[in-house]
C-alpha atoms as a PDB file:
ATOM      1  CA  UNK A   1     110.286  75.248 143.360  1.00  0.00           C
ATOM      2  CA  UNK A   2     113.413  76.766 144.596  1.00  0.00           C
ATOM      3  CA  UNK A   3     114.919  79.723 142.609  1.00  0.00           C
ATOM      4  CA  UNK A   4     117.919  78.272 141.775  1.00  0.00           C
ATOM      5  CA  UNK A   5     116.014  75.576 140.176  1.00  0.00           C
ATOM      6  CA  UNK A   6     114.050  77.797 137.987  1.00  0.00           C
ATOM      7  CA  UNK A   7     117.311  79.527 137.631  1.00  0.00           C
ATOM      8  CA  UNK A   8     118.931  75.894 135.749  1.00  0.00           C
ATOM      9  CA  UNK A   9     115.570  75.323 134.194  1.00  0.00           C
ATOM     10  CA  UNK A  10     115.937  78.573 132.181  1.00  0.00           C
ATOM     11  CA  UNK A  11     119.541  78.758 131.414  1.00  0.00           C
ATOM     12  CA  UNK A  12     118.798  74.965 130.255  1.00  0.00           C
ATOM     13  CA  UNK A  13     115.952  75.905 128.201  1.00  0.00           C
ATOM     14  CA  UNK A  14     117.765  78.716 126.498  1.00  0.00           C
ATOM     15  CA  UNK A  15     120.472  76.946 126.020  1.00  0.00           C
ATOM     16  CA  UNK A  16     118.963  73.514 124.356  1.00  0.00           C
ATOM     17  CA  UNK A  17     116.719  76.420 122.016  1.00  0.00           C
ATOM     18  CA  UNK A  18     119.869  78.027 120.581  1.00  0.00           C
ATOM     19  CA  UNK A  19     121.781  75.106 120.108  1.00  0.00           C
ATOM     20  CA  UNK A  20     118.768  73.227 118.431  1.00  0.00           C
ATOM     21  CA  UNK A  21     118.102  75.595 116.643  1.00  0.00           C
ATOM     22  CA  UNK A  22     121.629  77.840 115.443  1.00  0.00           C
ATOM     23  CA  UNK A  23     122.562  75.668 112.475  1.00  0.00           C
ATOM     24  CA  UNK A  24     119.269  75.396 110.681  1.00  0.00           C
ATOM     25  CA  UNK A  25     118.472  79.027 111.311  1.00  0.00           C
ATOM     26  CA  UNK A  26     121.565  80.397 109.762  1.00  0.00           C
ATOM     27  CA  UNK A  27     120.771  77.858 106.824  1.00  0.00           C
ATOM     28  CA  UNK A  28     117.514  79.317 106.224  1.00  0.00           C
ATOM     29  CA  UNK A  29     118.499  82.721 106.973  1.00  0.00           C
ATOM     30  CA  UNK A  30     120.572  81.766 103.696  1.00  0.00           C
ATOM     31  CA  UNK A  31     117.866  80.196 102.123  1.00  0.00           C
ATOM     32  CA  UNK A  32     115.784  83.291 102.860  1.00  0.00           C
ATOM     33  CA  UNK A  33     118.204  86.046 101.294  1.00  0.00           C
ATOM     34  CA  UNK A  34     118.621  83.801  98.166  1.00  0.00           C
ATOM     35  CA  UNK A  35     115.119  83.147  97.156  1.00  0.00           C
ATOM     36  CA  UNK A  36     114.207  86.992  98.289  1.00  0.00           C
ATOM     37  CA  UNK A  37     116.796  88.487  96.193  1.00  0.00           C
ATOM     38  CA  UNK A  38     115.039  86.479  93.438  1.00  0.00           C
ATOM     39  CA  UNK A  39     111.951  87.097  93.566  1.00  0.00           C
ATOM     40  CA  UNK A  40     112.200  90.791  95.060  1.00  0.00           C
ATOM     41  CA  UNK A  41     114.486  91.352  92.004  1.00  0.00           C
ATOM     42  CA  UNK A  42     117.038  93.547  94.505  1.00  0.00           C
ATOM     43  CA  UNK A  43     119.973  92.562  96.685  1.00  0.00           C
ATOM     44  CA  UNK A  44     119.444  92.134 100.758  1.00  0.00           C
ATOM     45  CA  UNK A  45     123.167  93.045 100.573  1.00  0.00           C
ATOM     46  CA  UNK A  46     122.066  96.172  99.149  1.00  0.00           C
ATOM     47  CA  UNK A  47     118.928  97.009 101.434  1.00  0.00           C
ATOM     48  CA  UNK A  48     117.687  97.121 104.766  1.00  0.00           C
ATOM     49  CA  UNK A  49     114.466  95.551 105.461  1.00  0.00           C
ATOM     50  CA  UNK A  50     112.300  97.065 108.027  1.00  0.00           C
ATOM     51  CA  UNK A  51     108.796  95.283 109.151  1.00  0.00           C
ATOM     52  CA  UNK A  52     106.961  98.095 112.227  1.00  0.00           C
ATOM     53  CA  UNK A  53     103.894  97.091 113.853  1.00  0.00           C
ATOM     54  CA  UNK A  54     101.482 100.002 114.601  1.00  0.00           C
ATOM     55  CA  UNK A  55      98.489 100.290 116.657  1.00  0.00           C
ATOM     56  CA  UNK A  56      96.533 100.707 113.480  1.00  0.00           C
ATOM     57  CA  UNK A  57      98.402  98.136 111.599  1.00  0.00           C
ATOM     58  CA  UNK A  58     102.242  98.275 110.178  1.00  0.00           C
ATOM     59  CA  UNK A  59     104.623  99.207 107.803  1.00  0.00           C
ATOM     60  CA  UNK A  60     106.840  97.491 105.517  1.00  0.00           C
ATOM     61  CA  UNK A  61     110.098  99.743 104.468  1.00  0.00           C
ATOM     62  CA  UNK A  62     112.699  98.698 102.184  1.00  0.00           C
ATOM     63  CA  UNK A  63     115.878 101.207 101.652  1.00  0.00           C
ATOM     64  CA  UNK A  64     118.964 101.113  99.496  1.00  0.00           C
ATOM     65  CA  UNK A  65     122.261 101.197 101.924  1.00  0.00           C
ATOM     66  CA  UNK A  66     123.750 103.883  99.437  1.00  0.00           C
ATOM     67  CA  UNK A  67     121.658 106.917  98.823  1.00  0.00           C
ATOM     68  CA  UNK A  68     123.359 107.085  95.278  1.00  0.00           C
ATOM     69  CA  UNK A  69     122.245 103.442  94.290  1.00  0.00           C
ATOM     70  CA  UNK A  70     119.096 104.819  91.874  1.00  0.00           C
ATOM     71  CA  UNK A  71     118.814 101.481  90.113  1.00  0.00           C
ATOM     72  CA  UNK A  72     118.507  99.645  93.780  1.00  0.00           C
ATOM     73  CA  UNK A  73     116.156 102.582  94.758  1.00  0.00           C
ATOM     74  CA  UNK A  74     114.351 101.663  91.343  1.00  0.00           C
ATOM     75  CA  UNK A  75     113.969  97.840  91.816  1.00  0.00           C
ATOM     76  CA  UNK A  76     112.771  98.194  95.319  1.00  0.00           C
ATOM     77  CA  UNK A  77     109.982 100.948  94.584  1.00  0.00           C
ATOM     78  CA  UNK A  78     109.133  98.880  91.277  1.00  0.00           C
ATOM     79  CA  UNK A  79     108.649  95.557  94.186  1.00  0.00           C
ATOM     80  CA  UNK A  80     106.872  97.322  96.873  1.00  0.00           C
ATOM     81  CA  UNK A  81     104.518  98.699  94.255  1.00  0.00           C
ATOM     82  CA  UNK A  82     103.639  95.554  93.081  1.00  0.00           C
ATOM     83  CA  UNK A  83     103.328  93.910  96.502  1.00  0.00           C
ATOM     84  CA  UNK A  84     101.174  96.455  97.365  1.00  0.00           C
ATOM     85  CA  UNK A  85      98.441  95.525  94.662  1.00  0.00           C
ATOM     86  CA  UNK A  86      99.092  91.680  95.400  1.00  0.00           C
ATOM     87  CA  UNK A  87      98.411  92.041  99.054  1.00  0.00           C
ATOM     88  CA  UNK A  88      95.552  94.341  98.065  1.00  0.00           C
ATOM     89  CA  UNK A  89      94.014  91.611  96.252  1.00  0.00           C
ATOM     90  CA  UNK A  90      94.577  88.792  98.912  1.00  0.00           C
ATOM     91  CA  UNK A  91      97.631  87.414  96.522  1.00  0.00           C
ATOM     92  CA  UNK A  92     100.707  86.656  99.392  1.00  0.00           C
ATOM     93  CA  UNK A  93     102.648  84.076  97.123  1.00  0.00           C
ATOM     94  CA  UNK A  94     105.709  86.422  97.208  1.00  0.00           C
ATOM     95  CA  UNK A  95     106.434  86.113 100.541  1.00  0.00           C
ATOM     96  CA  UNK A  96     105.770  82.141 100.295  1.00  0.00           C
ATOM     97  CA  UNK A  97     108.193  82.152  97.896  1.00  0.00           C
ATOM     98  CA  UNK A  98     110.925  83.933  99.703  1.00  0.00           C
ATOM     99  CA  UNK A  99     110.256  81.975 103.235  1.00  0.00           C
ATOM    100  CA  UNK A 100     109.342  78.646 101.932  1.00  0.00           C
ATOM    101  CA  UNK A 101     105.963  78.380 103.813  1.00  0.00           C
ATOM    102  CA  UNK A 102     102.612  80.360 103.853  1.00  0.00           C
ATOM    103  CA  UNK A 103     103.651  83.432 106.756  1.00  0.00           C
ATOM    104  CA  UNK A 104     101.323  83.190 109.355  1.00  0.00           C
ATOM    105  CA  UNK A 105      98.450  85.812 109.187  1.00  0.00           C
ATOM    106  CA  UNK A 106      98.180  85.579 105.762  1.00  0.00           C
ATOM    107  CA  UNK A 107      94.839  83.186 105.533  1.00  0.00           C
ATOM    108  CA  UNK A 108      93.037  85.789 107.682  1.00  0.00           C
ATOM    109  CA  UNK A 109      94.603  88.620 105.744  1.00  0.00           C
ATOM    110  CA  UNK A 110      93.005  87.375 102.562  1.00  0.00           C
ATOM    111  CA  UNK A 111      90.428  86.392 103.947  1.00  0.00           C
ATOM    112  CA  UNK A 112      89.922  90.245 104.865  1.00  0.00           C
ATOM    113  CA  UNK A 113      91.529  91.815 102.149  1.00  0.00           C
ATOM    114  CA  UNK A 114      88.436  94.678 101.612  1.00  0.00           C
ATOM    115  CA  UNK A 115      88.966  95.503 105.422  1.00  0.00           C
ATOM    116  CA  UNK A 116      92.781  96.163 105.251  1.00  0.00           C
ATOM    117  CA  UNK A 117      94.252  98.728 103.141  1.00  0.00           C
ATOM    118  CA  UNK A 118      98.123  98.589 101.825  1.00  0.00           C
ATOM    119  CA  UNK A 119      99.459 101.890 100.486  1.00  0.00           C
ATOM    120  CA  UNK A 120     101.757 102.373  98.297  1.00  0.00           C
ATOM    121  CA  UNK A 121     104.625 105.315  99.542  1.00  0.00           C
ATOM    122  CA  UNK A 122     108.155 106.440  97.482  1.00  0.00           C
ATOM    123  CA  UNK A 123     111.153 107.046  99.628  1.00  0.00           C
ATOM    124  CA  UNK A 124     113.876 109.194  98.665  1.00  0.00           C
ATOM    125  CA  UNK A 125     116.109 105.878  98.985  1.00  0.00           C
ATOM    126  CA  UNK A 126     113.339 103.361  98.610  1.00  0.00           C
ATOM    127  CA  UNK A 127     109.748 102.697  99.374  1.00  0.00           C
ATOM    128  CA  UNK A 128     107.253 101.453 102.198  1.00  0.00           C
ATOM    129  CA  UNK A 129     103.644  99.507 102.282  1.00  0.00           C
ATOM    130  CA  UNK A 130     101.802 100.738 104.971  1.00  0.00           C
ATOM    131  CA  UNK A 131      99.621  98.808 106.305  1.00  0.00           C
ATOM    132  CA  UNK A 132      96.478 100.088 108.089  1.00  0.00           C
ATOM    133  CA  UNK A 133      92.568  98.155 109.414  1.00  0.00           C
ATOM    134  CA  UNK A 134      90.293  98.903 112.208  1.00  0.00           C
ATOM    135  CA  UNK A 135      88.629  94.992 112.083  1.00  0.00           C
ATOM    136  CA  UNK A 136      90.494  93.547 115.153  1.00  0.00           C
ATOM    137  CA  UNK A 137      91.007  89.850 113.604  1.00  0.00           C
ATOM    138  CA  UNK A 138      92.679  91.256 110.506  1.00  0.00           C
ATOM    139  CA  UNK A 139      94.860  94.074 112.691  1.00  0.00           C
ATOM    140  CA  UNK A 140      95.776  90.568 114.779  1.00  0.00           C
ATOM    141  CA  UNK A 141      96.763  88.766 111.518  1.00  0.00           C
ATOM    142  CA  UNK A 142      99.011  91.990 109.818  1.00  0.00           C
ATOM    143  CA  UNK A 143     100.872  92.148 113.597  1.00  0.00           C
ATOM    144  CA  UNK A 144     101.433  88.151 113.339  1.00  0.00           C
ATOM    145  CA  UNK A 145     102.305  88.406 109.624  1.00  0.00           C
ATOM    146  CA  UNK A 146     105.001  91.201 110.323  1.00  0.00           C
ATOM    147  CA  UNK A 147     106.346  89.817 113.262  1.00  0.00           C
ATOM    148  CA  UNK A 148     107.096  86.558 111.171  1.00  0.00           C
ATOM    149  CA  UNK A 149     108.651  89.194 108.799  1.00  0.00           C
ATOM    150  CA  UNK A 150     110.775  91.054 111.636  1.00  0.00           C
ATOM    151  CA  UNK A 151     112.101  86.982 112.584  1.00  0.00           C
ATOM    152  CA  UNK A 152     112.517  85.639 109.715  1.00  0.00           C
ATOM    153  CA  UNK A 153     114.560  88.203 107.985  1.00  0.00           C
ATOM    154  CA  UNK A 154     116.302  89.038 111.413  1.00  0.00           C
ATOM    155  CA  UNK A 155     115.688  92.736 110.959  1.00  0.00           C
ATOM    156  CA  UNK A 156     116.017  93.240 114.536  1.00  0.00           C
ATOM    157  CA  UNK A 157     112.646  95.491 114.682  1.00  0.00           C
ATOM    158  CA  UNK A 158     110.972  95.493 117.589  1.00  0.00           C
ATOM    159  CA  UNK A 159     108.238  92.699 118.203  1.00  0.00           C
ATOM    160  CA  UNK A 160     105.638  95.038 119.944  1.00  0.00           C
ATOM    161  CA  UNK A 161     103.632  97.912 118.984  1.00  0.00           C
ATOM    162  CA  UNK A 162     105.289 100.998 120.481  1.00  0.00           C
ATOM    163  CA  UNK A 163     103.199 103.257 122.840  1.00  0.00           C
ATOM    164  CA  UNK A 164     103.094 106.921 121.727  1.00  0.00           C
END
C-alpha cells in the first residue's frame, strides 16, 4: 500500500473515532462525575483522581485540590478506607456504580482476591489504595482494571507501567 494511503487511512480512522465517539463521551464523562460524587460521598470538583500502574500492581490516589479542605480530606480517607476492605473482599460494586458497567478486571480480581493485597495509606491531603500481587493473571486484571480507571475518569495518567 502506498504511504500516502496509509497516511488517509489513519487520519480517517482517527477522525471517524473522535467524532463517533465526542458527544457520548463527554455525556458519560458527566454521567461518571455525578454518580461518583454520590457514591464516593466527595466532590470530583474538589479532588484529583489518580489511577498508577506498577510493575507489582498499582495505586489508586485521591487528593483534595485545597490543602486546607479537612472535611474533603476526611470524606476521601473515610472512601478509600472502605474501598480498600470491599476490594479486599472481592466486593467492586462501587466502581459499577460510578461507571455504569462491571470495570474490566474485576471478575478475575475477585476471583483472586486472597492473591492481591489493597492497602490502606493516609495522605496529608487525602489517601491512596495500593495495590500490590505477584500471580500474573490477577497483576494482568489490576493493570486492565486501572487503566479503565485512568480512561474513564480522564485522569490523564499514563497507560503503561513506567520503567525504573
Amino acid at each position: 500500500m502506498h504511504p500516502s494511503t496509509i497516511l488517509l487511512l489513519t487520519a480517517l480512522a482517527v477522525f471517524q473515532d473522535t467524532g463517533a465517539t465526542k458527544a457520548p463521551k463527554n455525556e458519560h464523562q458527566h454521567d461518571v462525575d455525578k454518580s461518583g460524587d454520590k457514591v464516593m460521598g466527595f466532590s470530583h470538583e474538589k479532588t484529583t483522581h489518580h489511577f498508577l500502574l506498577r510493575a507489582d500492581g498499582g495505586v489508586i490516589q485521591v487528593t483534595a485540590n485545597n490543602a486546607g479542605d479537612t472535611e474533603t480530606r476526611d470524606q476521601i480517607q473515610k472512601h478509600l478506607g472502605q474501598i480498600a476492605g470491599m476490594f479486599g473482599g472481592g466486593d467492586f460494586k462501587a466502581p459499577m456504580l460510578v461507571h455504569g458497567l462491571t470495570p474490566p478486571g474485576t471478575e478475575t480480581m475477585t476471583k483472586r482476591k486472597a492473591e492481591i493485597r489493597y492497602t490502606y495509606e493516609a495522605l496529608p491531603s487525602g489517601a491512596s489504595v495500593v495495590i500490590k500481587t505477584k500471580r500474573k493473571d490477577a497483576l494482568s486484571a489490576v493493570h486492565e482494571f486501572l487503566r479503565f480507571q485512568i480512561k474513564d475518569h480522564a485522569t490523564g495518567d499514563p497507560l503503561e507501567i513506567p520503567t525504573r
